[in-house]
Structure formats: C-alpha cells, structure tokens
Protein backbone atom coordinates (compact mmCIF):
# COMPACT_ATOMS: atom_id res chain seq x y z
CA UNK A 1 4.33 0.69 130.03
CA UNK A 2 5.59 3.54 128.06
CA UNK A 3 2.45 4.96 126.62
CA UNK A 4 -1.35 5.32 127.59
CA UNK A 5 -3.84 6.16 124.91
CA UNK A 6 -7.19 8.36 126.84
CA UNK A 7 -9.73 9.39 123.59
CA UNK A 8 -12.11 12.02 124.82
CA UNK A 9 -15.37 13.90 124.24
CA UNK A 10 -14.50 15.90 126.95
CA UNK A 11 -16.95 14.28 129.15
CA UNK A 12 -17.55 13.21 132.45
CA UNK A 13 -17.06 9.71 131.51
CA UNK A 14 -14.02 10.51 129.51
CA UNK A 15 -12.95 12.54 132.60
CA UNK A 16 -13.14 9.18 134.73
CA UNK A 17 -10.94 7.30 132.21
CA UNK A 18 -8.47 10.00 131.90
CA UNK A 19 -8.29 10.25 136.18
CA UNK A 20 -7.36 6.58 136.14
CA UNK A 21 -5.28 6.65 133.27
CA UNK A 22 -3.40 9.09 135.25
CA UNK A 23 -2.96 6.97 138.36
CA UNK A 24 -1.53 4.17 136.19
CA UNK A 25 0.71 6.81 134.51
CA UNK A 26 2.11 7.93 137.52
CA UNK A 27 3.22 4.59 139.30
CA UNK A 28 4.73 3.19 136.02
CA UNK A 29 6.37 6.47 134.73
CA UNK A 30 3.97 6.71 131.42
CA UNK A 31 3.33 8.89 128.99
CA UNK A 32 -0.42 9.94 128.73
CA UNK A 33 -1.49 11.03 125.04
CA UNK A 34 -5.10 12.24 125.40
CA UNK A 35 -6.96 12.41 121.95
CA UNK A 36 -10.16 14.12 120.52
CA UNK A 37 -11.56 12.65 116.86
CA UNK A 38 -12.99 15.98 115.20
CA UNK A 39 -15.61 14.31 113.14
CA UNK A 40 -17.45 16.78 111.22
CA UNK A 41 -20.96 16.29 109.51
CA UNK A 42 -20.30 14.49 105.84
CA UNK A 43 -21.24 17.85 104.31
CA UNK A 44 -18.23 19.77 105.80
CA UNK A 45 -15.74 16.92 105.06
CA UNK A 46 -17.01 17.30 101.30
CA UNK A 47 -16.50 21.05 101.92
CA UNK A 48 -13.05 20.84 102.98
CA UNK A 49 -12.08 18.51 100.34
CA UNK A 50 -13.23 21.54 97.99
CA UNK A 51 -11.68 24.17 100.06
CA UNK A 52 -14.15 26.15 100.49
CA UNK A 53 -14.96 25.95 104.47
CA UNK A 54 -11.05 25.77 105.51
CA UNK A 55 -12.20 28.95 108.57
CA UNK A 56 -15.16 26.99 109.29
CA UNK A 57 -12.40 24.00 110.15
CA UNK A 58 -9.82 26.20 111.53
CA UNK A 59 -12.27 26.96 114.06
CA UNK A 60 -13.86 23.62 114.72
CA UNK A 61 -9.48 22.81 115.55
CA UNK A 62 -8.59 25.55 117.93
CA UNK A 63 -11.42 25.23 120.09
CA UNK A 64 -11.12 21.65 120.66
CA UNK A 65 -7.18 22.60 121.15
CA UNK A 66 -8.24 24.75 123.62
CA UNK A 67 -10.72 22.38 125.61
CA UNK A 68 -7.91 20.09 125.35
CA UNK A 69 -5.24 22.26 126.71
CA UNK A 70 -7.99 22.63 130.10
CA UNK A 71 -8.02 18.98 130.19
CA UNK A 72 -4.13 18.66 130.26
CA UNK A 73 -3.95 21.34 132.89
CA UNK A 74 -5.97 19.04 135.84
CA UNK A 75 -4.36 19.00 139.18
CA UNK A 76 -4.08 15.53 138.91
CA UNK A 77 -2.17 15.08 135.60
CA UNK A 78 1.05 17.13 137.39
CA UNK A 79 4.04 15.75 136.72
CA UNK A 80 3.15 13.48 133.83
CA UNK A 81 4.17 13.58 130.10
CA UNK A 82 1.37 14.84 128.30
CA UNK A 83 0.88 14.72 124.19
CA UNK A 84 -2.45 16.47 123.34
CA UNK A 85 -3.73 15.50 119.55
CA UNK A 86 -6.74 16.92 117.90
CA UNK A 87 -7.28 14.36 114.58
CA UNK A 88 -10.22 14.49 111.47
CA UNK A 89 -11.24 11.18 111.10
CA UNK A 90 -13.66 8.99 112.20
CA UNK A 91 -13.54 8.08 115.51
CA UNK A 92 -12.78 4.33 115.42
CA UNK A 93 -9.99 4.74 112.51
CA UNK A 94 -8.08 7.64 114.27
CA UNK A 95 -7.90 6.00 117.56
CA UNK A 96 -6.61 3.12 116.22
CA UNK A 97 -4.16 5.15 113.87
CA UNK A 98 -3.07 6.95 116.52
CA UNK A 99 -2.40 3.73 118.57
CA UNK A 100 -0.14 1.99 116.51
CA UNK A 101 1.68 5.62 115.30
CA UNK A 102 2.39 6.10 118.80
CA UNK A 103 2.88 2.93 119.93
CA UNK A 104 0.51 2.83 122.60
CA UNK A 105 0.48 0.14 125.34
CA UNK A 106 -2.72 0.48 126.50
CA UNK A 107 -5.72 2.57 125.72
CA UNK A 108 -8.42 3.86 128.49
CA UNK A 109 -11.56 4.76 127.83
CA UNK A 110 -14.81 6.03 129.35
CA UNK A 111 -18.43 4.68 128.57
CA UNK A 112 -21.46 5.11 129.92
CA UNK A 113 -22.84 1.67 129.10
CA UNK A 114 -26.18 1.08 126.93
CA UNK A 115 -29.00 -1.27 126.97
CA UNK A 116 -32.41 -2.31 125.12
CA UNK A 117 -32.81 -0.92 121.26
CA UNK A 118 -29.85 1.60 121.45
CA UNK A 119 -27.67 -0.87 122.29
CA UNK A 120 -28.89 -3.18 119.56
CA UNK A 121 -29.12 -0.59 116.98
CA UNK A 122 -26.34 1.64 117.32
CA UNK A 123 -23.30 0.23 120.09
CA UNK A 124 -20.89 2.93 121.19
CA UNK A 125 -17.41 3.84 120.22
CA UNK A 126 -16.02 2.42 123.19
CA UNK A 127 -17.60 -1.11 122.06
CA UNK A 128 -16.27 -0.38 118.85
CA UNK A 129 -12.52 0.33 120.03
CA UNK A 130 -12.99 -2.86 122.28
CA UNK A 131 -14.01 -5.40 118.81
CA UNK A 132 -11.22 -4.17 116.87
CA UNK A 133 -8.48 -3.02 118.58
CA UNK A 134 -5.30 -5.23 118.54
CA UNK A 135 -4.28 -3.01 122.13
CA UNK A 136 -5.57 -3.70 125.51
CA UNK A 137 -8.25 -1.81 126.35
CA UNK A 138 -9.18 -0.42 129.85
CA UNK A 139 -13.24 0.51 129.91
CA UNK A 140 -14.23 2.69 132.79
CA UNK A 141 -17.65 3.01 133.61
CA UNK A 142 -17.49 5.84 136.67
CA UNK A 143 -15.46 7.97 138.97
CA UNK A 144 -12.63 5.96 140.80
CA UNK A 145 -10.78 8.21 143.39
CA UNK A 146 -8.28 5.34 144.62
CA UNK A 147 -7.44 2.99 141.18
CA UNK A 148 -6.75 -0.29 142.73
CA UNK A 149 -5.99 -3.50 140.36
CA UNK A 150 -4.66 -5.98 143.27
CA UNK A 151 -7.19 -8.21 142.62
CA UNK A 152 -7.93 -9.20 138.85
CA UNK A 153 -10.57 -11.75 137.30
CA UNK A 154 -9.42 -13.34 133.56
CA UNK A 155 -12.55 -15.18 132.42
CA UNK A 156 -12.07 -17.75 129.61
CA UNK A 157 -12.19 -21.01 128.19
CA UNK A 158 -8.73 -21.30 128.47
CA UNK A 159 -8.13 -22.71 124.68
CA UNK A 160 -4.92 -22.38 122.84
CA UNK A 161 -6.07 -19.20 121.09
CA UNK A 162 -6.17 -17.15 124.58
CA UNK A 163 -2.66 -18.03 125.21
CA UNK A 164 -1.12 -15.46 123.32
CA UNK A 165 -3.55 -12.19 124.37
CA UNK A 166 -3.11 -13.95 128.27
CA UNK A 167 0.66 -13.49 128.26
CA UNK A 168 -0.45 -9.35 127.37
CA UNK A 169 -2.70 -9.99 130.39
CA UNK A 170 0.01 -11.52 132.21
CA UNK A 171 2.74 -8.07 131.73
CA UNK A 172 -0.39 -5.93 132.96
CA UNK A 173 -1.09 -8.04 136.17
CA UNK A 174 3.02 -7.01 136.85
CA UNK A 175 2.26 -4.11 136.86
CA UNK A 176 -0.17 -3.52 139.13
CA UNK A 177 1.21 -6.50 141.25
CA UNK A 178 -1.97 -8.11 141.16
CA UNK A 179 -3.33 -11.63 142.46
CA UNK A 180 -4.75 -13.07 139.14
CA UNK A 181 -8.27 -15.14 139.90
CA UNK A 182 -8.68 -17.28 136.34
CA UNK A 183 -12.20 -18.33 135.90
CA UNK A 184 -14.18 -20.85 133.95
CA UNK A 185 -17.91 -20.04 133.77
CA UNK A 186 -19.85 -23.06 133.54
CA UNK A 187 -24.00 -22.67 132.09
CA UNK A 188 -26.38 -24.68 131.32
CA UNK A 189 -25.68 -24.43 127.76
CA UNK A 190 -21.93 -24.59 128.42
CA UNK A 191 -21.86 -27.10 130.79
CA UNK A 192 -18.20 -29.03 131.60
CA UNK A 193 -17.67 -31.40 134.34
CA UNK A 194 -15.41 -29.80 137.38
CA UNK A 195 -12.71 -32.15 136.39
CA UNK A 196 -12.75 -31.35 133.11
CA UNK A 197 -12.79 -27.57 133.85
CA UNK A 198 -9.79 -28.24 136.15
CA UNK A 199 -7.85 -30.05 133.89
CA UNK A 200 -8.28 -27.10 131.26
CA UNK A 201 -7.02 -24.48 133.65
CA UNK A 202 -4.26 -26.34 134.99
CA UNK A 203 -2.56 -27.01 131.51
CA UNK A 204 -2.88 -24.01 130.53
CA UNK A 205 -1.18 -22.06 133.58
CA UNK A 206 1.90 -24.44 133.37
CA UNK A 207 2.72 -22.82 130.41
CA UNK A 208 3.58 -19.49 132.18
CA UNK A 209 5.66 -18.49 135.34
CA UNK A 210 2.85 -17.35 137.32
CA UNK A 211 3.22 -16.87 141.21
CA UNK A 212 0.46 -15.14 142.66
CA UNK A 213 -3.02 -16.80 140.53
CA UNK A 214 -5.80 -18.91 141.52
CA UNK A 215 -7.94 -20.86 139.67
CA UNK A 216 -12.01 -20.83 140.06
CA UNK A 217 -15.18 -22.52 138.83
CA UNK A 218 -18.34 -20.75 138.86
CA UNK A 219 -21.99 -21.95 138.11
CA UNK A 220 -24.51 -19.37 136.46
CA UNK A 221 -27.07 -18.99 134.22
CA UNK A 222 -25.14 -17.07 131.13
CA UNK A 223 -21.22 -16.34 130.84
CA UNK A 224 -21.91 -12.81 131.03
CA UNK A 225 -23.82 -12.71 134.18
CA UNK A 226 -20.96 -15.47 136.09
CA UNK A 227 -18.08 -13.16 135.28
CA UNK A 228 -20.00 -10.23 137.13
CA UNK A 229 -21.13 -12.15 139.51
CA UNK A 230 -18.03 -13.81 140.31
CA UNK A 231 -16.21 -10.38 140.09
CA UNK A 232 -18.41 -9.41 142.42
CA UNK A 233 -18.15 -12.01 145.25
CA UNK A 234 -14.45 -11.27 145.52
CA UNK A 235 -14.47 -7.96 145.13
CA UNK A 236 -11.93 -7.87 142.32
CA UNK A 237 -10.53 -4.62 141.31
CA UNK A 238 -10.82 -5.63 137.38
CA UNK A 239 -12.59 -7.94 135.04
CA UNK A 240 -10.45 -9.40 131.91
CA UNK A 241 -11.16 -11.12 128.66
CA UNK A 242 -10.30 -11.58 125.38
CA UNK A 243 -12.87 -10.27 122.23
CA UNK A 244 -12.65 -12.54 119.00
CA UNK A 245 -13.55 -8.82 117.26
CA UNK A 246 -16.57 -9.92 115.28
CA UNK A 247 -17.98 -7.84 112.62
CA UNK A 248 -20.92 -7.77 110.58
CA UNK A 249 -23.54 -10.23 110.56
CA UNK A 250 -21.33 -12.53 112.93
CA UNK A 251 -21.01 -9.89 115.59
CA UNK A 252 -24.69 -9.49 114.68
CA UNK A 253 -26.01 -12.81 115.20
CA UNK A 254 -23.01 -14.23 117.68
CA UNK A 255 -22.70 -11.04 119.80
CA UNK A 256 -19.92 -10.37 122.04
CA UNK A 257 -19.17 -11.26 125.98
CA UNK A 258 -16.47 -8.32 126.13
CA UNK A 259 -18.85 -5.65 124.54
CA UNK A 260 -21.91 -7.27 127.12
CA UNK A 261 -19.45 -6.95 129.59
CA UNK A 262 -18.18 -3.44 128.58
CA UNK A 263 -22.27 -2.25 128.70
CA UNK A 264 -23.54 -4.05 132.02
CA UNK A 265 -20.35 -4.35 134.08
CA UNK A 266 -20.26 -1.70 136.63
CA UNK A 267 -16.18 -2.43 137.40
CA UNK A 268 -13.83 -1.76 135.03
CA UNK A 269 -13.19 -4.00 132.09
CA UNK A 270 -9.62 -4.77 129.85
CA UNK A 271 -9.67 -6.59 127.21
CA UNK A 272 -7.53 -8.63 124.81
CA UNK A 273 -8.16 -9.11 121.17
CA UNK A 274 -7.37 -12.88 120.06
C-alpha cells in the first residue's frame, strides 16, 4: 500500500481517521496525503471567476495551509511521508480527483454518523465518498489508540459481482494479517436455507487462495442490524462490504447497507464499490 488518502475538516473526527491512517502508514511504509476541499459560498466562486475577490481567496488558502501544516506536525505522524493539499472544489469531486491523480490505495475518513430527518434529507460527505468512490474506503467513527484489523467481517451475498471488489478485500486482509470471518445474513425477507447459504459461500471461496477465513451464517431481523450484530459477537476489528453506488431516485428509494452501516456502526467500516 503505497498511498493513503485522509480528507479533513480539521476535526475531531477527521483527527481519529488521520490517527489510524497513520498506524496503517507506519507498518506498511505508506505515504499519507491529508487533504482539505476549500469550498467557498457560490457567491465567491462567481467572484473569483471575475477576479475580483482573488485576496479574499488568497486568504481563505493560507490559513487552511497553515491549519494543515499543525495537522502534519502531530507526534504521531513522525517518520511518515506526508503530502499536504489544499484544493477548490467541491468536496466529493476533489477527493475523488485527488484519488485517482495520486493514485491512492485507500482513503480514510472520519464521520460522525447521522440518523432520523438529517440523515434522510441531507447524508454526509463521508456517505457520499463511500457511494461513489471506485477506492476502498476506511470510515472511522471515534478515537482508536491501538488500530487492530486481526479480525475482519466481509458481509455479502457472495454473487459473481462481489468477486472482483473481494479480491481488493482480499490484498487488505494481507496486510493487516487478518482472519477473514465471511458472512451471509439471512432475514425474514431474505430468507435462504443453511444449505443453500453454504453452498454459496463455499463456491465462491474456492476461487481464491485463502488460508486463514471462516465462513458464518447469521439469523436477524434486517441485513444491517446482522452485520453489527455479528461484528459484535466476535469482536471483529472491522466490518466490510461492497456499495452498488446508487444515485438518485434508486439510492433514494433502494437505500444503501454500506451508507446504513457507515451511520449506525460504531466499528470501523471499508468498503468496496462493485
């Protein structure tokens, strides 16, 4: 892993992502680029296409170069490559510029999670970055002195169109050296016989060299709340999935298991795009 993507608002969530972005860094010899979108109000931007508030800008760009040269000089980021980039745009198009300009493995990102009307209404960038990024991304939801990923869930139906984000999933578990826990979630409304379930997850590990996996079925009421739960009763360290990346009125009406996930999970979340 050459490259690890941290966006930040320079807050305390951010702050979390960036802290275990730095623990991968470290073990695996990355380089950490840690970005801030400068989105200015739609009045500026028409402004500065004029040219008539270019100080107004300049200013808006050397302080945030300045919060992010603090950030860069934590105790904990010693001795790792650091590329600081302060980019105008709008926050889900620049990270994802930025991610394929720089090549970026694997992007980490803070959230503080959201629930009722706001999340309905309005989502968060780090939902956002999850639907439609073609790059794993890592979702931190708090403080995590000791980053761990020995144990790691991948939830899924296990069709053919996981196969190709579950080898990405596969590189990452390497990595960390992880004991990989593949999970069907069976509900009421997606109900599949055990030896049908079985079946489905052992075809579909026999087309990879994994050594250190095992395979699980667990019973709930909704996919969402059997992946946490299951997470949960052994203790894993992550949670992965894939994200279809639905937009519009299909995200609207189908919703999304990763982005649930990314709100309600308290552990942290990576996900795949298919």
């Amino acid at each position: 892993m050459k490259r690890i993507l941290v966006p930040t608002d320079f807050s305390e969530h951010a702050e979390n992502a960036l802290k275990v972005a730095a623990q991968i860094a470290q073990k695996n010899n990355s380089e950490i680029i840690i970005l801030h979108m400068l989105e200015l109000p739609s009045q500026m931007n028409d402004a500065v296409l004029g040219g008539a508030s270019i100080p107004e800008t300049m200013l808006f760009m050397k302080k945030a170069n300045e919060m992010l040269d603090e950030v860069s000089s934590r105790p904990y980021l010693d001795g790792i490559s650091i590329t600081e980039i302060v980019k105008m745009d709008k926050p889900i198009h620049g990270i994802t510029q930025v991610s394929k300009d720089h090549e970026v493995d694997l992007i980490v990102m803070g959230s503080h999670g959201s629930s009722g009307i706001e999340e309905l209404l309005i989502g968060s960038n780090t939902e956002k970055v999850v639907r439609n990024s073609e790059i794993p991304v890592l979702v931190i939801k708090k403080g995590i002195t000791n980053f761990n990923a020995s144990n790691i869930v991948f939830a899924s139906d296990f069709s053919d169109e996981t196969k190709k984000p579950f080898e990405k999933f596969v590189n990452l578990s390497k990595l960390f050296e992880a004991k990989i826990h593949l999970v069907t979630i069976c509900t009421p409304n997606s109900f599949k016989p055990t030896h049908v379930a079985e079946k489905a997850m052992n075809d579909f590990t026999t087309e990879f060299n994994l050594s250190n996996y095992q395979t699980h079925i667990y019973n709930d009421t909704n996919i969402e709340k059997g992946i946490i739960n299951f997470s949960n009763s052994i203790n894993a360290d992550i949670i992965g999935m894939c994200t279809h990346g639905r937009t519009g009125f299909a995200h609207f009406f189908n919703g999304s298991i990763s982005e649930g996930l990314v709100n309600h999970a308290v552990k942290p979340v990576i996900t795949f795009k298919i």
